[in-house]
Protein backbone atom coordinates (compact mmCIF):
# COMPACT_ATOMS: atom_id res chain seq x y z
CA UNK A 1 17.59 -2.08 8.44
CA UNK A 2 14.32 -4.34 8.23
CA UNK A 3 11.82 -2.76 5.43
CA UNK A 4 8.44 -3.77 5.23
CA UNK A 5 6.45 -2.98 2.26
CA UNK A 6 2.11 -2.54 2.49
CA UNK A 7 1.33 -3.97 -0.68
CA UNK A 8 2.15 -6.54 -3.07
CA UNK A 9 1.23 -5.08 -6.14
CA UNK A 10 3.43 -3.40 -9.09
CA UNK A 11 5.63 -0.98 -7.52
CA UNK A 12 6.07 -3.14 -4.46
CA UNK A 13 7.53 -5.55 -6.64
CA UNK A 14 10.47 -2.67 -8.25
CA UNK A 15 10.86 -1.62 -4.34
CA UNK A 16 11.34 -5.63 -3.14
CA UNK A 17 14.09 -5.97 -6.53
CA UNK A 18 15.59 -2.54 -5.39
CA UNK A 19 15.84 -3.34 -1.50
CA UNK A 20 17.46 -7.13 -2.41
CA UNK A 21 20.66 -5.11 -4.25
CA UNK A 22 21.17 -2.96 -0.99
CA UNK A 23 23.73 -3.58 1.71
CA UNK A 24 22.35 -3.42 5.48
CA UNK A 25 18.77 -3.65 3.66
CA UNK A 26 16.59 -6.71 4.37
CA UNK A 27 13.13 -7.57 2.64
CA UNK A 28 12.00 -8.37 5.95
CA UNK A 29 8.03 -8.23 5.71
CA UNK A 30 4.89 -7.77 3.15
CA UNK A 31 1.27 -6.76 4.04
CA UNK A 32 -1.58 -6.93 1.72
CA UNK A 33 -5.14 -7.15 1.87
CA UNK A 34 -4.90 -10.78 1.90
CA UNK A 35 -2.82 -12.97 3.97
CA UNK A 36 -2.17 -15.82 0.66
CA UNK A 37 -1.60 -13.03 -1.11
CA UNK A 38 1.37 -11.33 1.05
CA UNK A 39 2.52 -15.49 1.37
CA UNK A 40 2.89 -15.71 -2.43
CA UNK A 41 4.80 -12.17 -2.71
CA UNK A 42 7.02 -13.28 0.19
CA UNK A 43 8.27 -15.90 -1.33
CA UNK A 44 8.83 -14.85 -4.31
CA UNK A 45 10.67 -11.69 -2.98
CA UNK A 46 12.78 -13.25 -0.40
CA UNK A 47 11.01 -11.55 2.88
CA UNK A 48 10.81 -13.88 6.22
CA UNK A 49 7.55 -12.47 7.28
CA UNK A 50 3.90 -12.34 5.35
CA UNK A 51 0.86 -10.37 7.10
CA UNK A 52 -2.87 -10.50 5.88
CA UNK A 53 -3.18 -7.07 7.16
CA UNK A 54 -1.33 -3.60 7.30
CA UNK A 55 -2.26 -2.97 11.25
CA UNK A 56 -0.73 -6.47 12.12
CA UNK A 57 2.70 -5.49 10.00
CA UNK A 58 2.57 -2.24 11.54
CA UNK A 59 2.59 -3.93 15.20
CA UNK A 60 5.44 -6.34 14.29
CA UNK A 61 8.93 -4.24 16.65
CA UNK A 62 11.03 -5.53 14.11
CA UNK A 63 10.04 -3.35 11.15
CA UNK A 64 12.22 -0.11 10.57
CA UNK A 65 11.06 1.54 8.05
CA UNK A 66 7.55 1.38 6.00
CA UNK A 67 7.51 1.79 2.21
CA UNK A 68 3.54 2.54 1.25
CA UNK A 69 2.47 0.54 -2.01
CA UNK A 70 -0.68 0.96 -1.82
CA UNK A 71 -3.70 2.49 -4.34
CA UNK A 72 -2.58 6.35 -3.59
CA UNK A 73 -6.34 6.91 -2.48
CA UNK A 74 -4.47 5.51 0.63
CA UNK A 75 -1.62 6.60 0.96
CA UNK A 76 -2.42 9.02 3.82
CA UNK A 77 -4.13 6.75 6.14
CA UNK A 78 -2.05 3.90 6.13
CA UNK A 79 1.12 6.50 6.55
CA UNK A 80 -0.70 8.24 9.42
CA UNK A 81 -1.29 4.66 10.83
CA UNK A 82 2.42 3.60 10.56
CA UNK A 83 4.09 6.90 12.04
CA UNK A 84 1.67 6.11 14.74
CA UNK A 85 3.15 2.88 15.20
CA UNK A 86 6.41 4.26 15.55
CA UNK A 87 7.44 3.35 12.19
CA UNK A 88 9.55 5.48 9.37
CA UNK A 89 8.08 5.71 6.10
CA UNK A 90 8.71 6.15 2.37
CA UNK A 91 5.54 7.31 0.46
CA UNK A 92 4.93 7.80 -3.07
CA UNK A 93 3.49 10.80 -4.37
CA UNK A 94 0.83 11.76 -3.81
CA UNK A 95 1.52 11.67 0.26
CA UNK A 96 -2.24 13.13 0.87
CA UNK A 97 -5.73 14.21 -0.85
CA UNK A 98 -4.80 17.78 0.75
CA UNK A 99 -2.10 20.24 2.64
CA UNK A 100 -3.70 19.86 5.64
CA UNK A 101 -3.16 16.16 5.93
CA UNK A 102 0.22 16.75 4.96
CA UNK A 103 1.17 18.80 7.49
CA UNK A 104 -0.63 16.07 9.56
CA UNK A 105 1.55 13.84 8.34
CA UNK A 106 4.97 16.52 9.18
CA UNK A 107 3.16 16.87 12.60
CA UNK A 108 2.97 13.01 13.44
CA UNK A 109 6.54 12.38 12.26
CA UNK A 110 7.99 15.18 14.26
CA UNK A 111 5.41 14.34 17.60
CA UNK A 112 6.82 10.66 17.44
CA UNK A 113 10.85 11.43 16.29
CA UNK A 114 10.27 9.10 13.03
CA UNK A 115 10.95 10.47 9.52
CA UNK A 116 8.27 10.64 6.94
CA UNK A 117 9.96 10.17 3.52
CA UNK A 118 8.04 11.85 0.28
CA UNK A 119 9.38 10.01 -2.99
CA UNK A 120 8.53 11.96 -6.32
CA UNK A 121 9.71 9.70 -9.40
C-alpha cells in the first residue's frame, strides 16, 4: 500500500517513522504548502515523490490511502477533497467543525466505495 501524507509538519513526521516499520507500507508521497518544503521532508523520510500542493498529490493514481496532517482547521476540506479523488483516508480528530460535515464526509466515502478513517489518540 502507497501512503501519502498532506503535510510535513509534527505529526507527519511520527506517521512517516510509523509507516517506515510497516510491512506492505511504503512512504510513497508528501504534500505541503510548499513544494521545497515537501522536497526536504521527502528526503529525509524516505518517500519517492514530493508535491508543492495537496490537489496535485491527490491526482497522483498511485496513492492508496491519504493520512491528513494538516492544521485541524482543515481537516475537513482537504478530506472531502481526497475522498473525491478516490482516495482512502486517515484523519485526526477533529474530522470536521460540525456533524453535518461529518456525515458529509460518511456520505462521500460511501458515494465513492473508499473508507474514511477517524483516528482519536
Amino acid at each position: 500500500m502507497k501512503i501519502g501524507i498532506l503535510g510535513a509538519g509534527g505529526i507527519a513526521v511520527q506517521m512517516a517513522k510509523t509507516v517506515a516499520g510497516m510491512k506492505d507500507v511504503e512512504n510513497y508521497a508528501v504534500a505541503a504548502r510548499s513544494l521545497e518544503r515537501a522536497q526536504a521532508f521527502a528526503e529525509k523520510y524516505g518517500f519517492s515523490k514530493a508535491y508543492g500542493s495537496y490537489e496535485e498529490m491527490l491526482a497522483d493514481p498511485l496513492v492508496d490511502l491519504v493520512y491528513i496532517a494538516t492544521d485541524w482547521l482543515h481537516h475537513f476540506p482537504v478530506a472531502k477533497c481526497a475522498l473525491e479523488n478516490g482516495k482512502n483516508v486517515a484523519i485526526e480528530v477533529p474530522s470536521a467543525m460540525n456533524l453535518k460535515e461529518c456525515w458529509e464526509l460518511v456520505d462521500l466515502s460511501e458515494k465513492n466505495r473508499k473508507h474514511c478513517m477517524i483516528l482519536e489518540n
